[in-house]
Protein backbone atom coordinates (compact mmCIF):
# COMPACT_ATOMS: atom_id res chain seq x y z
CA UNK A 1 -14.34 -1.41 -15.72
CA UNK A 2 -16.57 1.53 -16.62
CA UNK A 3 -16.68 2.86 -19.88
CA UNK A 4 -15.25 6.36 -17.91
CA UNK A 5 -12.29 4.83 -17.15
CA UNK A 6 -9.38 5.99 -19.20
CA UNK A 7 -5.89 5.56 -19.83
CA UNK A 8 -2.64 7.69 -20.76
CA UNK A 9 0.78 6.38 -21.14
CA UNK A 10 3.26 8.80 -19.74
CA UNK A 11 5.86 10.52 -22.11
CA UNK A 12 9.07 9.62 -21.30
CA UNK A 13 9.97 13.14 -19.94
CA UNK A 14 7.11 12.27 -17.35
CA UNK A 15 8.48 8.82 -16.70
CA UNK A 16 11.76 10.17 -15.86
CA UNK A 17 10.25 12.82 -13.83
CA UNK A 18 8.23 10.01 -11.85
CA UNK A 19 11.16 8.11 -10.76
CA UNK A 20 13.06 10.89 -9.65
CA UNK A 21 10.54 10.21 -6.27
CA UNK A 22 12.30 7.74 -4.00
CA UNK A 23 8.81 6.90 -2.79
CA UNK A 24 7.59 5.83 -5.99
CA UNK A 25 10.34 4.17 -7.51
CA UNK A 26 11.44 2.30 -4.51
CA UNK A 27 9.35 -1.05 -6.05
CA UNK A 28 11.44 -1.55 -9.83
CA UNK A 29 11.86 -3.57 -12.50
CA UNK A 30 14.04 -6.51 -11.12
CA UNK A 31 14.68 -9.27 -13.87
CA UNK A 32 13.14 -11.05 -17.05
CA UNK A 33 10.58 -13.93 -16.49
CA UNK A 34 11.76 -14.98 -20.27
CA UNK A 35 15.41 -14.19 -20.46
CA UNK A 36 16.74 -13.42 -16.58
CA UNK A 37 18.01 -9.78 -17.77
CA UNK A 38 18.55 -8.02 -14.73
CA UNK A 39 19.55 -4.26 -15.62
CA UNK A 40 18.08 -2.99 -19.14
CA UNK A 41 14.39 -1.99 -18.88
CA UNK A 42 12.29 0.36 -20.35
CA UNK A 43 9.65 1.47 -18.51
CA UNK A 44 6.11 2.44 -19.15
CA UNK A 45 4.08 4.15 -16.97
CA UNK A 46 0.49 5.15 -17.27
CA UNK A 47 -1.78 7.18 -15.35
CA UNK A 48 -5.17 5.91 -14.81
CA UNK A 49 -8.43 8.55 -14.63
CA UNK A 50 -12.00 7.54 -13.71
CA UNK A 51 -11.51 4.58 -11.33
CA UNK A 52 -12.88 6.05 -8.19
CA UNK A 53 -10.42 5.92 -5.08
CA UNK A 54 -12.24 3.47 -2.73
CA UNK A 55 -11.79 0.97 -5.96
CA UNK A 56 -8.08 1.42 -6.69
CA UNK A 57 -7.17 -1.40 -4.36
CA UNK A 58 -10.51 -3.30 -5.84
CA UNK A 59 -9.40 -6.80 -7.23
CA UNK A 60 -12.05 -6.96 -10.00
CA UNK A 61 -11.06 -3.27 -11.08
CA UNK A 62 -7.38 -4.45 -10.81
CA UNK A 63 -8.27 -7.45 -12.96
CA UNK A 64 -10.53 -5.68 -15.60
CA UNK A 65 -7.21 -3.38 -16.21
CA UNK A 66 -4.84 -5.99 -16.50
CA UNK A 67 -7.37 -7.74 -18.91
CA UNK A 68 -6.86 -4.45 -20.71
CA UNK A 69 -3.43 -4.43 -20.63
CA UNK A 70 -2.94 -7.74 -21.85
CA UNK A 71 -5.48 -6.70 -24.87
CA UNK A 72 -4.74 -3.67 -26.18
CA UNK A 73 -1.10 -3.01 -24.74
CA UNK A 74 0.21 -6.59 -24.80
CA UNK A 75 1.57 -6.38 -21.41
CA UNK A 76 1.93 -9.34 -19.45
CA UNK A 77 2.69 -8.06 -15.94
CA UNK A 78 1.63 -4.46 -14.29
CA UNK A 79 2.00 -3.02 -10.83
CA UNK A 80 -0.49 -0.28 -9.43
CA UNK A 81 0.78 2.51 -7.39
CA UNK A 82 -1.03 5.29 -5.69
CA UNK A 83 0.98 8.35 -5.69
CA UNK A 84 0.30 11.84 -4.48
CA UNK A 85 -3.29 10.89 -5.11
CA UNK A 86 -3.56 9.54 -8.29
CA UNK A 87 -3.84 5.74 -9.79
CA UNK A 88 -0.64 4.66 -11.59
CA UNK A 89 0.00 1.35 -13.70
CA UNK A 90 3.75 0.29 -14.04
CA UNK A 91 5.36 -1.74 -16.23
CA UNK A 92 8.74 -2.24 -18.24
CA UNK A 93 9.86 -4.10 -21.29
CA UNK A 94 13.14 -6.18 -21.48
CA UNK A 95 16.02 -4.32 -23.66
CA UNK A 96 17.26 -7.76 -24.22
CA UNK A 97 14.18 -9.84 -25.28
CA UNK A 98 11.44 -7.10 -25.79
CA UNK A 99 9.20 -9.04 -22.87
CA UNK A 100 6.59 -7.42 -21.02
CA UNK A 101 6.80 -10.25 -18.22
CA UNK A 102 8.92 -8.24 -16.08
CA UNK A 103 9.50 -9.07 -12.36
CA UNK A 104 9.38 -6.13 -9.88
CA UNK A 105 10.86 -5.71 -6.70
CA UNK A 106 11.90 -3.43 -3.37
CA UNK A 107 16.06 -2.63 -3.43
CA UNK A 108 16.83 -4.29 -0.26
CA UNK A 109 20.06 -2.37 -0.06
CA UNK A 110 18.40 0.87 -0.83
CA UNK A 111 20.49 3.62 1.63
CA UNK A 112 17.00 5.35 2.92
CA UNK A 113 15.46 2.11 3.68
CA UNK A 114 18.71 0.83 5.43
CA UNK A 115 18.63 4.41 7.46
CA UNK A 116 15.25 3.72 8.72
CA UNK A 117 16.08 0.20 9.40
CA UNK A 118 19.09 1.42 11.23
CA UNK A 119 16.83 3.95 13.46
CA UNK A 120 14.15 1.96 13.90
CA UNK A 121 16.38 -1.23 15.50
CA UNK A 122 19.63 0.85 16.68
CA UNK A 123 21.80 -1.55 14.66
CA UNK A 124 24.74 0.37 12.78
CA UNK A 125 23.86 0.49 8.95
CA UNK A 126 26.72 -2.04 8.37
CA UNK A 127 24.75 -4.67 10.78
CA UNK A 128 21.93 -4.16 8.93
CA UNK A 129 23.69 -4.33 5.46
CA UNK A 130 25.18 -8.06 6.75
CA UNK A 131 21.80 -9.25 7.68
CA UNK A 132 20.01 -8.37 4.86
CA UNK A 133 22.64 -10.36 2.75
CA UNK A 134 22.31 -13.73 4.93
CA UNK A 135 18.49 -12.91 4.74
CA UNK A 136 19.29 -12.41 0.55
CA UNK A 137 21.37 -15.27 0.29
CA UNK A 138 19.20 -17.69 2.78
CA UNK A 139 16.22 -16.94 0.67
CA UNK A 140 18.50 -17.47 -3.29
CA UNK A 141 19.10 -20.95 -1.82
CA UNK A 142 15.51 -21.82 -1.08
C-alpha cells in the first residue's frame, strides 16, 4: 500500500447516514465467529482515500489493508464496498463479546430483493418467499 493511502473512520452520524442506502447496506453484519450473536453490532465504517480505482478490487491492495486493519485497528474481518464512487471498508464489533470477527451477509428475505426476484421470474412474492426458505433451510442442514 502506498504511503498516500489514507484512512478515516466514519463518525457515527456518517455511519448511520450510510446505511440509510438500501444499496449499501444490503451486505450486513450477520453473526459472531466467537460467540454466534446474531443481532447486536456496532459498526465501523471507514472511507479509504488514495487507492486508485482500477486497484480497489486489487487483491494485494485488499490484503495490504486488511494487514492494516489487523495492526493498527485490531480488526479481524473487513468487507470493501464501492459506493457512489468512493472505496469503503466495513466492519462491526460484537455487543456481546466485543469481537471484530464478524460474519457478513445479503438479507435473503430483504422486500426489494424479493420484488426483483418476483419480476424477474413472474413468481408471486409469496413463491419466492417459500423457496428461499427450503433453499435457507436445505443449505442450515448441509
Amino acid at each position: 500500500m502506498s504511503k498516500s493511502t489514507k484512512i478515516k473512520e466514519l463518525t457515527s452520524h456518517e455511519v448511520s447516514q450510510l446505511l440509510t442506502n438500501k444499496k449499501f447496506s444490503k451486505l450486513k453484519p450477520s453473526s459472531c465467529n466467537l460467540c454466534g450473536e446474531k443481532k447486536r453490532f456496532l459498526r465501523r465504517i471507514f472511507e479509504v482515500y488514495g487507492v486508485a480505482k482500477r486497484k480497489h478490487s486489487d487483491d494485494k491492495t485488499q490484503n495490504n489493508i486488511r494487514l492494516q486493519f489487523k495492526q493498527e485497528y485490531s480488526i479481524d474481518f473487513i468487507f470493501f464496498k464501492i459506493h457512489d464512487g468512493q472505496f469503503f471498508v466495513d466492519s462491526a464489533v460484537c455487543g456481546v463479546c466485543k469481537s471484530t470477527a464478524i460474519v457478513y451477509d445479503i438479507d435473503l428475505f430483504d422486500q426489494d430483493m424479493i420484488s426483483e426476484l418476483s419480476k424477474l421470474t413472474g413468481k408471486s412474492k409469496e413463491d419466492i418467499i417459500m423457496g428461499l426458505r427450503l433453499a435457507s433451510n436445505i443449505l442450515k442442514d448441509d
